[in-house]
Protein backbone atom coordinates (compact mmCIF):
# COMPACT_ATOMS: atom_id res chain seq x y z
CA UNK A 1 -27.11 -0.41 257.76
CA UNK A 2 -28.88 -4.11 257.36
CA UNK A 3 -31.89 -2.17 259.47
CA UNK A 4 -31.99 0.80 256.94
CA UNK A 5 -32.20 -1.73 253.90
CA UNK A 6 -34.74 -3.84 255.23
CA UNK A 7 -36.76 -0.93 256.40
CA UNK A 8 -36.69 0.71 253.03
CA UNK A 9 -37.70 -2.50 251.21
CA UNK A 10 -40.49 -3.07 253.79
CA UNK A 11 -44.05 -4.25 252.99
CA UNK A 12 -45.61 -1.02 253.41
CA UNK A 13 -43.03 0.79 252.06
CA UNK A 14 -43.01 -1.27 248.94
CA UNK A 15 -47.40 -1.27 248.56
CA UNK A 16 -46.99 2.70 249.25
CA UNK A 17 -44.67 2.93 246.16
CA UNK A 18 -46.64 1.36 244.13
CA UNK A 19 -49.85 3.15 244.99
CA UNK A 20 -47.31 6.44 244.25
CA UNK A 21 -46.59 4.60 240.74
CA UNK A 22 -50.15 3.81 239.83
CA UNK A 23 -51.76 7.56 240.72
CA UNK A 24 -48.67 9.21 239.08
CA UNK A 25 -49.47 6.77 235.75
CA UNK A 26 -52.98 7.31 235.84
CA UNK A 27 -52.94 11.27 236.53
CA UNK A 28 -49.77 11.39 233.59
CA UNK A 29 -51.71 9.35 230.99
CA UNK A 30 -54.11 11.92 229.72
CA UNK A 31 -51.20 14.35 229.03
CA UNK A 32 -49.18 11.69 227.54
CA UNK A 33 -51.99 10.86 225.19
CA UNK A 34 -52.99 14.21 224.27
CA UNK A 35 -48.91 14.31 223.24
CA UNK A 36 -49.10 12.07 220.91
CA UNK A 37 -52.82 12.52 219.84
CA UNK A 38 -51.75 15.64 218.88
CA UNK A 39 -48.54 14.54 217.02
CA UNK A 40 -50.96 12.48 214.80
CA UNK A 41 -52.36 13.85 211.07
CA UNK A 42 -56.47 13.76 211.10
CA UNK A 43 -56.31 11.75 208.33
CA UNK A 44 -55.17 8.96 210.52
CA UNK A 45 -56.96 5.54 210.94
CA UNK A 46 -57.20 4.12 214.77
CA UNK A 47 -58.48 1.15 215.44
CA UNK A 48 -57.86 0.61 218.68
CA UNK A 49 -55.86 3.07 221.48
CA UNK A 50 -52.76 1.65 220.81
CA UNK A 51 -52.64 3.39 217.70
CA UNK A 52 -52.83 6.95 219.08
CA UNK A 53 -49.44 5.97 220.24
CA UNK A 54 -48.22 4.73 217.18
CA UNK A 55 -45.85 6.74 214.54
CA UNK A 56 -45.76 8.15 211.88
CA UNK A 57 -45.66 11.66 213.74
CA UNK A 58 -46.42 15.11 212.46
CA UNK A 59 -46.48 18.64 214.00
CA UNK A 60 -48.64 20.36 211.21
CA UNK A 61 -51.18 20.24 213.85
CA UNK A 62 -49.40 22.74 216.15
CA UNK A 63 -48.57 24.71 212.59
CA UNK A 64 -52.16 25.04 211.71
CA UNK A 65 -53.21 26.17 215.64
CA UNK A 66 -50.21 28.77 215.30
CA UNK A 67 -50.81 29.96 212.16
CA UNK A 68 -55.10 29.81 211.54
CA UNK A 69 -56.41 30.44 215.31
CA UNK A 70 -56.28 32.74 218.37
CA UNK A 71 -54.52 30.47 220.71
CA UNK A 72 -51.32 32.01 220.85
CA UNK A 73 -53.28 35.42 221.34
CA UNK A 74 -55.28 33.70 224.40
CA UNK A 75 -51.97 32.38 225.64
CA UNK A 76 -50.36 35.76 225.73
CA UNK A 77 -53.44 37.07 227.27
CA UNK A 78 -53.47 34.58 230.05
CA UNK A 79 -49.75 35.11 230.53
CA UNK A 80 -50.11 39.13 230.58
CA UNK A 81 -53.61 39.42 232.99
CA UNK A 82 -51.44 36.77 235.42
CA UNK A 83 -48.38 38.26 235.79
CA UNK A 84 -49.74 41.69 236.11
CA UNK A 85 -52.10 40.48 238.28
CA UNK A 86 -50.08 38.79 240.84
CA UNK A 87 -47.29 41.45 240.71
CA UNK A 88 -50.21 43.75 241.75
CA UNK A 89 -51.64 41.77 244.25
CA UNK A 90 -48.32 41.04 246.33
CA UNK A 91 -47.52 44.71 245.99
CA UNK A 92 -50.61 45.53 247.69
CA UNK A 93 -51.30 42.37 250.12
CA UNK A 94 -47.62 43.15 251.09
CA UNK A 95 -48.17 47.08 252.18
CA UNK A 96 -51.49 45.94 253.36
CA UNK A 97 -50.06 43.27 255.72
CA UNK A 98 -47.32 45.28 257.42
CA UNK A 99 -49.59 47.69 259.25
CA UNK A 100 -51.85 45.04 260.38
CA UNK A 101 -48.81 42.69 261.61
CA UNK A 102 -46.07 45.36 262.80
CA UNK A 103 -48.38 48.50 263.44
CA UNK A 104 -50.58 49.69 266.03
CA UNK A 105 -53.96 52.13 265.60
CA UNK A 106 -57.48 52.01 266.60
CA UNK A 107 -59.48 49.70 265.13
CA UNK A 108 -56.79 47.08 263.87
CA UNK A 109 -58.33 44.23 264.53
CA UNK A 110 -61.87 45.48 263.08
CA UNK A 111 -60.27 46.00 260.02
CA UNK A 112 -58.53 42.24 260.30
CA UNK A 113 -61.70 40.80 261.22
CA UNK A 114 -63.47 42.72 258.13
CA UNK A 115 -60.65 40.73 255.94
CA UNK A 116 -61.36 37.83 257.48
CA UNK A 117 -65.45 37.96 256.72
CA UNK A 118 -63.72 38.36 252.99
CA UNK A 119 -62.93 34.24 252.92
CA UNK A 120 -66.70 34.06 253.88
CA UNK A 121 -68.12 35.32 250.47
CA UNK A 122 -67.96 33.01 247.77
CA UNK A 123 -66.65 34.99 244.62
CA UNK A 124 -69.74 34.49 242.46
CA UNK A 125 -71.65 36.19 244.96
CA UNK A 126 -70.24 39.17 244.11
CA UNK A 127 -70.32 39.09 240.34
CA UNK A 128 -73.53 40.79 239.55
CA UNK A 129 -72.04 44.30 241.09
CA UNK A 130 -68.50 43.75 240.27
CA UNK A 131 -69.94 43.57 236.79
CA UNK A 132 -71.77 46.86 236.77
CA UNK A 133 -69.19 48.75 238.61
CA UNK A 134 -66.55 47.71 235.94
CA UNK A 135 -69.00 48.52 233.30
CA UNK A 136 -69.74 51.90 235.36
CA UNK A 137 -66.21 52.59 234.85
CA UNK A 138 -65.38 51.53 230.95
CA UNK A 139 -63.59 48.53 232.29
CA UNK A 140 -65.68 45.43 230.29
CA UNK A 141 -63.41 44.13 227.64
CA UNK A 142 -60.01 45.81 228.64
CA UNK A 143 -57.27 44.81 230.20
CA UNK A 144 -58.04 46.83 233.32
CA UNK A 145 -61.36 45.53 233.80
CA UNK A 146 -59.61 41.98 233.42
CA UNK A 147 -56.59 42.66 236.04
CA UNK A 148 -57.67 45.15 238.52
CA UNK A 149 -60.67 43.41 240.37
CA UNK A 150 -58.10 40.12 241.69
CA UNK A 151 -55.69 42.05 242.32
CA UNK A 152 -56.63 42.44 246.85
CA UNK A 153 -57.64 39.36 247.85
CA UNK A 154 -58.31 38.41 251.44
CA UNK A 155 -56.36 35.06 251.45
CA UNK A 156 -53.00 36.75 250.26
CA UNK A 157 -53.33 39.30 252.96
CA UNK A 158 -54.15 36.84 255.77
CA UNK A 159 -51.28 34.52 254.81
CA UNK A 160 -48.50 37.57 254.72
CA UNK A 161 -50.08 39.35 258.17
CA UNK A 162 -49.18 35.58 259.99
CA UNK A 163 -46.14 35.61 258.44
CA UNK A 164 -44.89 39.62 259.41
CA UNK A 165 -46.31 38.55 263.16
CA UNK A 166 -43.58 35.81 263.37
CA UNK A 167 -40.86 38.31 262.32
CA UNK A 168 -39.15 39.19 266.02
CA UNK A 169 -40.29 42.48 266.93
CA UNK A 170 -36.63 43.11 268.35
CA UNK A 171 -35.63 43.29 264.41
CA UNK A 172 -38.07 46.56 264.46
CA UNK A 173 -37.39 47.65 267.62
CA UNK A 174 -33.64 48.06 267.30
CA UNK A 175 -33.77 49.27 263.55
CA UNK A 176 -36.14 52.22 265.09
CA UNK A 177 -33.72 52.99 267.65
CA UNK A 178 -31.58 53.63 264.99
CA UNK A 179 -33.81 55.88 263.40
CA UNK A 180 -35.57 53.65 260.77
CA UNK A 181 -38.78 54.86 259.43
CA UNK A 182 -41.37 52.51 258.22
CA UNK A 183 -40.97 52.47 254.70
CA UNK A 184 -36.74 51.72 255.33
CA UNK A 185 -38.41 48.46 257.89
CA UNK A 186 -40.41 47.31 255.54
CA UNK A 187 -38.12 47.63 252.55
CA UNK A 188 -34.76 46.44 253.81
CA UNK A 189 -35.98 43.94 256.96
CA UNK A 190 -39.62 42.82 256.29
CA UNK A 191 -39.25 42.19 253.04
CA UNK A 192 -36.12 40.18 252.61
CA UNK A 193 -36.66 37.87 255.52
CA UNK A 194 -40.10 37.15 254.03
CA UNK A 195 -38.70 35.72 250.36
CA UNK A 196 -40.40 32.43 251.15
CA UNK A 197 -43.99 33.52 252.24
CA UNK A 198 -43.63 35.92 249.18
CA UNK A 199 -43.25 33.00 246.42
CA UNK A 200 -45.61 31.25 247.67
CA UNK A 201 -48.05 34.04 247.88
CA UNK A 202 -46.55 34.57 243.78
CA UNK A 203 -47.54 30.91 242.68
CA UNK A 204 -50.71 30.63 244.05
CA UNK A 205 -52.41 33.72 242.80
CA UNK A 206 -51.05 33.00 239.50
CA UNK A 207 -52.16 29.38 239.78
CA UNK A 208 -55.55 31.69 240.54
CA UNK A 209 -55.78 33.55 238.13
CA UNK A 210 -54.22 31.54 235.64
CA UNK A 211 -57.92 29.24 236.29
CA UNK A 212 -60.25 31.86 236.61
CA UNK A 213 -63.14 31.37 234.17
CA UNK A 214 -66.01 33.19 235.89
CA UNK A 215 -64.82 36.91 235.49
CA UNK A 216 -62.90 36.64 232.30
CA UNK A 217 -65.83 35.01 230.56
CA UNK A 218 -68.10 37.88 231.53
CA UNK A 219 -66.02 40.75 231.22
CA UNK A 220 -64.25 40.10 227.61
CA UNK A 221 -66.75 40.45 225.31
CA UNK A 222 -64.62 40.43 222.22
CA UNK A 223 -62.52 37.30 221.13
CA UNK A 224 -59.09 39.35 221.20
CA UNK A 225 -59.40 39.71 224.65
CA UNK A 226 -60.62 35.92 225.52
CA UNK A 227 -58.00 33.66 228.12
CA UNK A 228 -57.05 30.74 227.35
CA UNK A 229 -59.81 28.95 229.42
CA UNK A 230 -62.91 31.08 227.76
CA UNK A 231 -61.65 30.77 224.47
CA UNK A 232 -60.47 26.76 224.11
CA UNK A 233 -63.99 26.51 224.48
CA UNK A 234 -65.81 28.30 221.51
CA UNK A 235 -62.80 27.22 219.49
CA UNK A 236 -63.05 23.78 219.77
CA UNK A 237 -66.78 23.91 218.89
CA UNK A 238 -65.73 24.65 215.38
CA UNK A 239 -64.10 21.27 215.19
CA UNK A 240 -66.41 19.60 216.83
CA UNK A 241 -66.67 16.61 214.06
CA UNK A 242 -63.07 16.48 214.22
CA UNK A 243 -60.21 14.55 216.56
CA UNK A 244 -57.13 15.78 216.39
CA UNK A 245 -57.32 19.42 216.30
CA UNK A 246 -59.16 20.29 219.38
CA UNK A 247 -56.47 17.58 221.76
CA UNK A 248 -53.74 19.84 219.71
CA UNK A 249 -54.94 23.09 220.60
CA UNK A 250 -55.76 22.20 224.30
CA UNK A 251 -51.89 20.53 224.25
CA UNK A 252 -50.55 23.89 222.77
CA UNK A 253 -52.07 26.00 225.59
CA UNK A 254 -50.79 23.87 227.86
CA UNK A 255 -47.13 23.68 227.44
CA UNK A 256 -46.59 26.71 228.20
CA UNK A 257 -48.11 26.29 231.77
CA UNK A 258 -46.30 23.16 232.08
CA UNK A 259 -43.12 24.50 231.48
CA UNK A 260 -43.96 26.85 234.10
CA UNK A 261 -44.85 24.07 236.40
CA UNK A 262 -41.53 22.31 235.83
CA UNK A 263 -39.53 25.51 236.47
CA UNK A 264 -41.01 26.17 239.42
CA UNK A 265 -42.50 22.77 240.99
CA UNK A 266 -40.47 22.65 244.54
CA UNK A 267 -41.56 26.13 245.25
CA UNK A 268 -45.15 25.18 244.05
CA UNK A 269 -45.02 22.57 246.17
CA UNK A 270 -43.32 24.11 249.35
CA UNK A 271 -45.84 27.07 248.53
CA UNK A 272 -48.84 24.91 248.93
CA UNK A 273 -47.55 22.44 251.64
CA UNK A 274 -46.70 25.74 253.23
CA UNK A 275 -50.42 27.39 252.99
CA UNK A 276 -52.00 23.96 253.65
CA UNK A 277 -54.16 25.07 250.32
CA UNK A 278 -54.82 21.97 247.62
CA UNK A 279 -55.29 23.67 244.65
């Protein structure tokens, strides 16, 4: 017992928690400042940074953003292209996965190896014709044109096919002896033991897309259809002599995402210690 104490208040242990402290405080700061920056009326004297921190408190700020800019429209848009998004791009890296993990026909690993080459190609290399096909189809500034093209990534795909090849092939093996077609395999065995590589597949393309400025910036054309990282952007450029009002509306767009994050943060972080990915 005297062995566990003295390890735990150790030297290195002791240095390591403080260097945990200190990043944590440092990364947390800017959030907790925009918190209160935001809380604070414009007409507000600061003479030093202190004050930022100071009362008297007000959320007319977050009134104003609500009522006399797009934000919330830009946050629902965000929300919407995300969700869809990822519930459309496990549905397909999913079907696409099983075939390639669990299936056998000619040219299987060609077609791996082709998905492979896929982590090769930066994504703004392929802008310029992703662009003209969507605007070959009527997709700029829609929805469709927004969702469709993230929805079959390579790195989704790759992650699930790993994940179906560790699945015992005696699970498949016995459930076709039974007379188990494919789709019954894949529905009521695949699927269920696979919960874990599935949420993390879920938080990471929304994480994605979520952060994508690239494509959204080019293909909405019209404010109604801007996300919240194209439109914070032009809107704080309005206020540009001003303090208060841009911290508040980036603060508004984010608590919602935070939120999010706090729901969700051990199977964030199992998803990305998991995938080995820093986002």
């Amino acid at each position: 017992m005297m062995s566990m104490i003295s390890r735990k208040y150790s030297p290195g242990n002791i240095v390591l928690t403080f260097l945990s402290i200190t990043i944590a405080a440092i990364f947390l700061f800017p959030l907790a400042f925009g918190l209160f920056a935001s809380l604070k009326a414009e007409s507000a004297s600061f003479r030093n940074i202190a004050d930022w921190f100071k009362p008297p408190y007000t959320l007319a700020n977050y009134v104003y953003i609500i009522g006399n800019s797009r934000v919330p429209m830009w946050t629902f848009n965000s929300f919407l292209i995300s969700i869809i998004s990822t519930v459309l791009g496990l549905t397909v890296s999913a079907l696409a996965a099983y075939p390639l993990a669990k299936m056998e026909f000619r040219g299987k690993r060609s077609l791996f190896f082709y998905f492979l080459l896929g982590l090769m190609v930066p994504g703004e290399a392929t802008i310029v014709p992703l662009f003209i096909t969507a605007n070959g189809l009527y997709m700029i500034d829609t929805y469709a044109g927004m969702i469709f093209p993230g929805i079959a990534g390579s790195m989704g795909l790759i992650i699930m096919v790993s994940f179906f090849k560790s699945i015992p092939r005696e699970l498949i093996d016995a459930a076709q002896i039974d007379g188990a077609k494919h789709p019954v395999i894949f529905s009521r065995i695949v699927l269920p033991l696979s919960r874990t590589v599935l949420v993390t597949n879920c938080i990471l393309a929304f994480i994605g897309c979520w952060n994508s400025y690239l494509w959204p910036l080019l293909c909405a054309m019209s404010e109604r259809m801007f996300t919240l990282p194209v439109g914070l952007p032009t809107f704080e450029l309005t206020y540009a002599s001003d303090r208060v009002i841009p911290i508040t509306s980036n603060m508004a767009a984010s608590i919602p995402a935070i939120i999010v994050f706090l729901i969700f943060e051990q199977q964030i972080t199992q998803g990305i210690a998991m995938t080995g990915i820093k986002e």
